[in-house]
C-alpha atoms as a PDB file:
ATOM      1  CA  UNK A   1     -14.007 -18.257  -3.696  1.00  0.00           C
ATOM      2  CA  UNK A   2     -14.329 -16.522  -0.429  1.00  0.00           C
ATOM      3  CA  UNK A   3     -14.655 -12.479   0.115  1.00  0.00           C
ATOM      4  CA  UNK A   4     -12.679 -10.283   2.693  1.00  0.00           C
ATOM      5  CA  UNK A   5     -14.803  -6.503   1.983  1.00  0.00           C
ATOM      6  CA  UNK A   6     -14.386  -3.182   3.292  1.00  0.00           C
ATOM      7  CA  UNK A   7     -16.917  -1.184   2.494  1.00  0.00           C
ATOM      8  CA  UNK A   8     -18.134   2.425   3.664  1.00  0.00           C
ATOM      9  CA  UNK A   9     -14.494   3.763   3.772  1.00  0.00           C
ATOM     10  CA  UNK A  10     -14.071   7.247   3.652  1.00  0.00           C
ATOM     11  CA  UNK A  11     -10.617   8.922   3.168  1.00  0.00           C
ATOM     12  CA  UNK A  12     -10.021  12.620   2.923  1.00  0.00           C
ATOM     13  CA  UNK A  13      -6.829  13.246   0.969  1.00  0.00           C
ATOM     14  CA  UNK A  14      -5.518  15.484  -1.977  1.00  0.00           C
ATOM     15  CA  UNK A  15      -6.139  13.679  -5.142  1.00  0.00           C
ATOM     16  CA  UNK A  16      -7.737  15.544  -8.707  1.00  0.00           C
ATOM     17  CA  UNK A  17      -6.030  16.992 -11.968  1.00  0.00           C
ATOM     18  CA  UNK A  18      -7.338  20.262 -10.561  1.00  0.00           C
ATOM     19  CA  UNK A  19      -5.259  23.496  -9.063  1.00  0.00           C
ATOM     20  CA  UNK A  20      -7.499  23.294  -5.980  1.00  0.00           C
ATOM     21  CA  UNK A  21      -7.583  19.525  -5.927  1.00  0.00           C
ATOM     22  CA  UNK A  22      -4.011  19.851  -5.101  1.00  0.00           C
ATOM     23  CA  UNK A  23      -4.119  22.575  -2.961  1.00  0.00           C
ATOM     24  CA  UNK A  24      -7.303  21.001  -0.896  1.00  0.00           C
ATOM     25  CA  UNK A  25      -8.471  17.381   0.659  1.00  0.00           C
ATOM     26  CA  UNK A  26     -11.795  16.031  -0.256  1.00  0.00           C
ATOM     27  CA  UNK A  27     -13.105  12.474   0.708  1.00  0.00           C
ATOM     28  CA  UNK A  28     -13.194   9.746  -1.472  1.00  0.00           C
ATOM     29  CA  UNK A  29     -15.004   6.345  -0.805  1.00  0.00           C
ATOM     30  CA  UNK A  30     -13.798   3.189  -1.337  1.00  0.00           C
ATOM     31  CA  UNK A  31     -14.675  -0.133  -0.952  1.00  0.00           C
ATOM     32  CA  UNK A  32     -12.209  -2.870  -1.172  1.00  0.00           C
ATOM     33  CA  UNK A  33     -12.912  -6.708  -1.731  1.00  0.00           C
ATOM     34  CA  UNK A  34     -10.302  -9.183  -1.658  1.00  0.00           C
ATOM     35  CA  UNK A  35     -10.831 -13.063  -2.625  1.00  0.00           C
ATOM     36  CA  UNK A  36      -9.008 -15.859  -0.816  1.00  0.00           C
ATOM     37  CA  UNK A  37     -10.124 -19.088   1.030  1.00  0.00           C
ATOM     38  CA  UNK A  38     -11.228 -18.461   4.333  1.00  0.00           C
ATOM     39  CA  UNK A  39     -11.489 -21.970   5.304  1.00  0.00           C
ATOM     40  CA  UNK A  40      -8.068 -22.263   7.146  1.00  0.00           C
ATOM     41  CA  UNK A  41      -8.633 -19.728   9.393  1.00  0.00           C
ATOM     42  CA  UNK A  42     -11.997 -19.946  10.558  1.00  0.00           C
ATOM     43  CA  UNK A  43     -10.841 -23.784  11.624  1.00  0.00           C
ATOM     44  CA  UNK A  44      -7.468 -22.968  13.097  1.00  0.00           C
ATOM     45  CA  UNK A  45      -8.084 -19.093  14.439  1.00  0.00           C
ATOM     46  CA  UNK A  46      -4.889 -18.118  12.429  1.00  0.00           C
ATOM     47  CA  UNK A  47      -4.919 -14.837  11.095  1.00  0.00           C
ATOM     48  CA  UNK A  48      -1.617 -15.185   8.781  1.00  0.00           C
ATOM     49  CA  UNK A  49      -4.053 -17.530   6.830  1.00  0.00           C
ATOM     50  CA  UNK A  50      -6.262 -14.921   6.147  1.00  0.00           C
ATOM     51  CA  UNK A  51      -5.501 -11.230   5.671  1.00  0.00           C
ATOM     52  CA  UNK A  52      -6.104  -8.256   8.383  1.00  0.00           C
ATOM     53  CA  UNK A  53      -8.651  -6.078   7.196  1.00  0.00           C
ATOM     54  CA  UNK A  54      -7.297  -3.336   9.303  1.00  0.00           C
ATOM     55  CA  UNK A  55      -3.978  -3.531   8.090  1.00  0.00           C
ATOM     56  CA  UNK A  56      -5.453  -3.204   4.007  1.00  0.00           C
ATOM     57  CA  UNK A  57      -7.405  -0.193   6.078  1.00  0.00           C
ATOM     58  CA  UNK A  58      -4.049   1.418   7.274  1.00  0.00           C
ATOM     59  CA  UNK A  59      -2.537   0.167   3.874  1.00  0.00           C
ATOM     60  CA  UNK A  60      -4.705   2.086   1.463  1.00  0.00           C
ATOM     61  CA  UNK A  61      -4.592   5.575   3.616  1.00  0.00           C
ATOM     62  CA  UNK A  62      -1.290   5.816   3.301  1.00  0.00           C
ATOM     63  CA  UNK A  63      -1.523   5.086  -0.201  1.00  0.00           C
ATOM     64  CA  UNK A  64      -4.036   7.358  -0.744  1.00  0.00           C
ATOM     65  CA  UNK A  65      -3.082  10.616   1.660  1.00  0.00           C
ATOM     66  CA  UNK A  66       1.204  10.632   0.933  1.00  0.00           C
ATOM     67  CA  UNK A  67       0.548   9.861  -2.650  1.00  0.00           C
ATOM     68  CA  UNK A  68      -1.148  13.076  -3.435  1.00  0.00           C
ATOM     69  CA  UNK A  69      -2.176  11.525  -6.725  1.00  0.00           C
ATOM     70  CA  UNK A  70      -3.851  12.721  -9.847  1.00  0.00           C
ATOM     71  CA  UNK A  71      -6.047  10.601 -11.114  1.00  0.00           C
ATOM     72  CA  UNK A  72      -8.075   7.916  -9.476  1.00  0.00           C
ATOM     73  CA  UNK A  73      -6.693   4.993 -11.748  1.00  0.00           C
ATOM     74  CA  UNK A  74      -3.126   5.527 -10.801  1.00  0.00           C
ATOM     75  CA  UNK A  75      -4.474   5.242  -6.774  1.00  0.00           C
ATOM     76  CA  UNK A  76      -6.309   1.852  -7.710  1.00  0.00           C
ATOM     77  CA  UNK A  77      -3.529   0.077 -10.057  1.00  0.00           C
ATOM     78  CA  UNK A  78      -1.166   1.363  -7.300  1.00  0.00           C
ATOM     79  CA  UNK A  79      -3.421  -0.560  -4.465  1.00  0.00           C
ATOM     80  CA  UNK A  80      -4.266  -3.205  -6.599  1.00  0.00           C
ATOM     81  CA  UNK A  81      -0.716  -4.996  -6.430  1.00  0.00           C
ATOM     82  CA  UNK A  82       0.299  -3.943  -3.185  1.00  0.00           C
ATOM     83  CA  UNK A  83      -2.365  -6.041  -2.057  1.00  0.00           C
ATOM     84  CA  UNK A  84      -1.697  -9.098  -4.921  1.00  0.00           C
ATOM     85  CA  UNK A  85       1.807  -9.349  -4.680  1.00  0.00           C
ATOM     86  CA  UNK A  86       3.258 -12.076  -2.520  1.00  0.00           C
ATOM     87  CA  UNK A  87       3.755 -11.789   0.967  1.00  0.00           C
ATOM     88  CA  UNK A  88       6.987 -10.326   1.424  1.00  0.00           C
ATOM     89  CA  UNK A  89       9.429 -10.884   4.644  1.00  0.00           C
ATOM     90  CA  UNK A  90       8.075 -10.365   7.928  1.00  0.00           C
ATOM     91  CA  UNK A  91       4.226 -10.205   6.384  1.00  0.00           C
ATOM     92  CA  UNK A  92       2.418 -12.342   8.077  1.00  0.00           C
ATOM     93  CA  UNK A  93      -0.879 -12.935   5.710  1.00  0.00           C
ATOM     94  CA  UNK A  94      -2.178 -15.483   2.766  1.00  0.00           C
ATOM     95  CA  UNK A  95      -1.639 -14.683  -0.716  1.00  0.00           C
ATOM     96  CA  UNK A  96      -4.878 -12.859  -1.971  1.00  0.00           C
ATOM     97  CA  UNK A  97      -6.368 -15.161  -5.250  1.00  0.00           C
ATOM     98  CA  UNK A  98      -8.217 -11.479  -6.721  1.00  0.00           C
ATOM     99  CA  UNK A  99      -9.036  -8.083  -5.921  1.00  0.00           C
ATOM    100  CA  UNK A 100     -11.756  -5.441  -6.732  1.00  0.00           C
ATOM    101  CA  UNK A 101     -11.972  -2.033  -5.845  1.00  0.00           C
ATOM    102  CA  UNK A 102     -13.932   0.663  -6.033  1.00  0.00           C
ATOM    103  CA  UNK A 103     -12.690   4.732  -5.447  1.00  0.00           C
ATOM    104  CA  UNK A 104     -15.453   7.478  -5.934  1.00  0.00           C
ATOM    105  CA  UNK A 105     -15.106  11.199  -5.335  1.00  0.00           C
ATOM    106  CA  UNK A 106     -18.701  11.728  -3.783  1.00  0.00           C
ATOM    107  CA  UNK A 107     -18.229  15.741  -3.517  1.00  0.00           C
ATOM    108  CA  UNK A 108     -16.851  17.018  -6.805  1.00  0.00           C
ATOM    109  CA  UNK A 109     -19.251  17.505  -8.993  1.00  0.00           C
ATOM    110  CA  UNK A 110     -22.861  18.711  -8.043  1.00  0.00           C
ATOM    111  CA  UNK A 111     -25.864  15.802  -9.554  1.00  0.00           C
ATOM    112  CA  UNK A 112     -23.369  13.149 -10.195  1.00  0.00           C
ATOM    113  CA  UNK A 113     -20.338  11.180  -8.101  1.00  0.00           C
ATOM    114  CA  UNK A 114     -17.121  10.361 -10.193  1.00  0.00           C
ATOM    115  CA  UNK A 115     -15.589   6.876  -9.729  1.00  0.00           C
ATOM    116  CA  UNK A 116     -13.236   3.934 -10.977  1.00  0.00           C
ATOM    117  CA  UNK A 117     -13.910   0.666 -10.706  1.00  0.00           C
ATOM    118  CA  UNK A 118     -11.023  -1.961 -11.080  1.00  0.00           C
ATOM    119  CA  UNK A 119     -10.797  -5.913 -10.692  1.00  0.00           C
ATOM    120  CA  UNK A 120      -7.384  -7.841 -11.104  1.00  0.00           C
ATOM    121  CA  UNK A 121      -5.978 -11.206 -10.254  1.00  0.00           C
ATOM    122  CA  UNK A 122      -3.031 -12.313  -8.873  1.00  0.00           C
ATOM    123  CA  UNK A 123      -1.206 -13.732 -12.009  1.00  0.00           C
ATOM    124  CA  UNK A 124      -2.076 -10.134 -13.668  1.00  0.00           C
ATOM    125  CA  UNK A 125       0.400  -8.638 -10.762  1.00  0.00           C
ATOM    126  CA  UNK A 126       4.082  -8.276 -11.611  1.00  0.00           C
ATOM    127  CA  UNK A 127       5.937  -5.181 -10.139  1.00  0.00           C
ATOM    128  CA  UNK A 128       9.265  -5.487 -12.320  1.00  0.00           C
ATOM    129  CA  UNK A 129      11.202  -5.869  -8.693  1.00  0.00           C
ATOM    130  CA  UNK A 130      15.024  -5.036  -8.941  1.00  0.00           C
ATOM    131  CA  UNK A 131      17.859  -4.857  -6.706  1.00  0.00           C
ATOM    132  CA  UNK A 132      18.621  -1.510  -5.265  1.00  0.00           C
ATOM    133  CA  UNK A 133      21.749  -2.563  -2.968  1.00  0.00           C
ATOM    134  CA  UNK A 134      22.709  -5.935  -1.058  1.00  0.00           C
ATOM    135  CA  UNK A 135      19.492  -7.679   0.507  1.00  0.00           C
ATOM    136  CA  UNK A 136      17.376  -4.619  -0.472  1.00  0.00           C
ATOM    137  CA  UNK A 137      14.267  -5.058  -3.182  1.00  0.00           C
ATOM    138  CA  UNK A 138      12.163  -2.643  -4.854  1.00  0.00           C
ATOM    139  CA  UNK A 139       9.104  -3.491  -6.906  1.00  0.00           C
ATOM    140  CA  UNK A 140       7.084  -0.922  -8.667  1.00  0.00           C
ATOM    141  CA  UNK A 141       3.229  -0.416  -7.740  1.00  0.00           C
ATOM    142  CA  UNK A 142       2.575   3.058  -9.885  1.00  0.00           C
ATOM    143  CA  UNK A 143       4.761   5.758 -11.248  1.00  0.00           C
ATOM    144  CA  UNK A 144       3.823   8.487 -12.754  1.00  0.00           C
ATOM    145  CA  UNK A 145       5.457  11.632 -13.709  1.00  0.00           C
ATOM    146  CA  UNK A 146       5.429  13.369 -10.468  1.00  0.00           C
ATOM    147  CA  UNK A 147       4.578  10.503  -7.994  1.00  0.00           C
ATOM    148  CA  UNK A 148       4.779   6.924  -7.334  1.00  0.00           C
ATOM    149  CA  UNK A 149       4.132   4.096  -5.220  1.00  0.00           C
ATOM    150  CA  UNK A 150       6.664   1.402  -4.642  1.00  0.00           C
ATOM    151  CA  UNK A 151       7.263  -2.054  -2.378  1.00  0.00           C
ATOM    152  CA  UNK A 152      10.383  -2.438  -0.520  1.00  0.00           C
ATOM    153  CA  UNK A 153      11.406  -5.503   0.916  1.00  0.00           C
ATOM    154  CA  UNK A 154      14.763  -5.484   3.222  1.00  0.00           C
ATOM    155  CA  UNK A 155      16.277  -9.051   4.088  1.00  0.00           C
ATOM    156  CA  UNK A 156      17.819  -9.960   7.480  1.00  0.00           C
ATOM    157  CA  UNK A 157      20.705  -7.051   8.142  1.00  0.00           C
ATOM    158  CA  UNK A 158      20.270  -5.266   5.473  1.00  0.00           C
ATOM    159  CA  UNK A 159      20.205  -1.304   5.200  1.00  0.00           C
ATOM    160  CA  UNK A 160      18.180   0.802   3.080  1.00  0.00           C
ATOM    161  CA  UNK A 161      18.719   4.957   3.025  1.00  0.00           C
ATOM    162  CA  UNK A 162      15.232   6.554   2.028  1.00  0.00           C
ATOM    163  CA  UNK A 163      14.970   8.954   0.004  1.00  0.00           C
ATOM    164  CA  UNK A 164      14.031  12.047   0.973  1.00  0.00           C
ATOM    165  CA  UNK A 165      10.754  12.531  -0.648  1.00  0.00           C
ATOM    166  CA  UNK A 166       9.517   9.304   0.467  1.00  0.00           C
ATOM    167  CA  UNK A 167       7.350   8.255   3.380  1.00  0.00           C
ATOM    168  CA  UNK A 168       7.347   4.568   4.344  1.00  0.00           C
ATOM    169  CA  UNK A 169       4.248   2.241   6.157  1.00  0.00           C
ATOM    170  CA  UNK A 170       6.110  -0.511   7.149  1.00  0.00           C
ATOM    171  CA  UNK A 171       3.456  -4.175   6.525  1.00  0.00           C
ATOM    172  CA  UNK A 172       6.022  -6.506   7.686  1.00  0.00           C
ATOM    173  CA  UNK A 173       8.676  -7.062  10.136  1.00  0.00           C
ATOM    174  CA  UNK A 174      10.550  -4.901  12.322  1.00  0.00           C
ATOM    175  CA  UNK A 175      13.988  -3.146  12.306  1.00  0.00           C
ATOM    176  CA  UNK A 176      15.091   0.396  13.209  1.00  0.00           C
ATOM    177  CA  UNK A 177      14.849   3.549  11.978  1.00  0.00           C
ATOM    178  CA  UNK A 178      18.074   5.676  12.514  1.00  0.00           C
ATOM    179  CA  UNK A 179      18.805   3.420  14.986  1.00  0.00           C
ATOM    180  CA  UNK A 180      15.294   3.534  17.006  1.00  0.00           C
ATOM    181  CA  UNK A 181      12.646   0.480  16.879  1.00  0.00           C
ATOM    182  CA  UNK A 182      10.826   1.235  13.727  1.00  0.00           C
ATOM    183  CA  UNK A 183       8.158  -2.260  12.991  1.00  0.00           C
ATOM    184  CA  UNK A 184       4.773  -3.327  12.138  1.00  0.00           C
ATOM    185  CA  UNK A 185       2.072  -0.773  11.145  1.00  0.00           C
ATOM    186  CA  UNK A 186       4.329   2.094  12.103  1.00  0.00           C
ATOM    187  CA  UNK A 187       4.501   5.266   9.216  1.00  0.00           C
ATOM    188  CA  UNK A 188       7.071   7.606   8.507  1.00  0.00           C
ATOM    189  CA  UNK A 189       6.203  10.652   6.812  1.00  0.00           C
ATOM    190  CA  UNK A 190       8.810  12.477   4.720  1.00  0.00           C
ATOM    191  CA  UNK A 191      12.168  13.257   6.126  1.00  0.00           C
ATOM    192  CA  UNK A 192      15.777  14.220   5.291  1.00  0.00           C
ATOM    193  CA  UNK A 193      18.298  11.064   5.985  1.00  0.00           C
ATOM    194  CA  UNK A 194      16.177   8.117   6.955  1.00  0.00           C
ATOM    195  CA  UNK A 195      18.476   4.880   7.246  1.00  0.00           C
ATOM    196  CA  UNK A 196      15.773   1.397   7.605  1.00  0.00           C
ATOM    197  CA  UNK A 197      18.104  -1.091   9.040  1.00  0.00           C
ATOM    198  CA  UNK A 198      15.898  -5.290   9.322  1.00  0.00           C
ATOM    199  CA  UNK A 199      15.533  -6.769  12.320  1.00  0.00           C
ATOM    200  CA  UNK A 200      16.233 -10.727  12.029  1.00  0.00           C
ATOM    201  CA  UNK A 201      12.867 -11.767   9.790  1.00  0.00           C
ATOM    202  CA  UNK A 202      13.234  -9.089   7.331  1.00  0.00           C
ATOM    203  CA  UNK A 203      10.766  -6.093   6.535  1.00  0.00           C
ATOM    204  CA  UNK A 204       8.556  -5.504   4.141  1.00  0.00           C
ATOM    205  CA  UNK A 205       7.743  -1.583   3.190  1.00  0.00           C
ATOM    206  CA  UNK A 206       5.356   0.640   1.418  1.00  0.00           C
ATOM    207  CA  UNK A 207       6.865   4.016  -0.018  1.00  0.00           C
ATOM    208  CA  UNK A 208       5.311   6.580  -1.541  1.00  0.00           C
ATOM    209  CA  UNK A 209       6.387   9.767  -2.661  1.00  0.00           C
ATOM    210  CA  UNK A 210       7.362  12.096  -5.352  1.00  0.00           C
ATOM    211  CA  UNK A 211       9.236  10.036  -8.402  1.00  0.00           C
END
């Protein structure tokens, strides 16, 4: 199977059990490698057969600096199935086949560097996806007791009021966002009455926030 990597990837975000992990950012490194033919795109030049490296970049910050998490392993389940799950309206990528990942906290501890180091396939991805209100989908990637991760996809029309304590990374479509264009790559950090209204192909959303 063919390799998509992305390695030498710093972040600097809040993430440790700690007091002052909470209160301060420290990098982490990751390196991210995702497994799916890359035979139909090097022939055709399509990049929805393949996967954007830049968007899994974009992807994985978000996770990592609005999640404020705890513990390393609930950053890498939560990444793990955002990136296996099935492209979801307006995402315009290949299904991955397997991912592995690697998170280490290179400044923590003085002599050694701290890491997790996860591999999962695609079958192993389910995120127990519901219906919160007409056309609108959530999936679960991590919850814990104070913060989560989740996918929300929005079909054609449809309306979704966020809560609060989210902030949302839209990796598919377009719409609006309390009436303005709101589409593709484009983050929106915690706010009080957010309304997501999808454009005519749907959206696809990352949220993550407090539980």
């Amino acid at each position: 199977m063919d390799t998509i990597e992305l390695t030498s990837f710093r972040v600097d975000t809040i993430i440790g059990l700690l007091d002052a992990e909470q209160r301060l950012s420290q990098p982490i490194d990751v390196e991210i490698a995702m497994d799916l033919p890359l035979e139909p795109t090097a022939s055709t030049g399509d990049l929805t057969q393949s996967i954007d490296y830049a968007a899994v970049q974009a992807w994985f910050t978000t996770l990592a600096q609005q999640g404020k998490w705890r513990l390393l392993e609930s950053l890498a389940m939560a990444t793990c199935r955002l990136l296996l799950a099935p492209p979801g309206p307006g995402e315009a990528r290949a299904q991955l086949h397997a991912v592995r990942l690697s998170i280490r906290k290179p400044t923590i501890l003085d002599g050694a560097v701290p890491g997790v180091r996860v591999a999962r396939e695609a079958a192993w991805c389910d995120l127990k996806e519901r219906e919160l209100s007409a056309g609108v989908t959530i999936g679960t990637l991590e919850k814990t007791p104070v913060q989560g991760a989740w996918r929300i996809t929005l079909e054609p029309g449809a309306v979704f009021s966020v809560p609060p304590t989210w902030s949302l990374h839209v990796i598919g479509g377009q719409g609006t966002r309390d009436g303005r264009p709101f589409g593709y790559r484009e983050v929106s950090a915690r706010m009080p009455s957010q309304e997501i209204r999808a454009g005519e192909a749907g959206m696809t959303l990352l949220a993550v926030g407090a539980g």
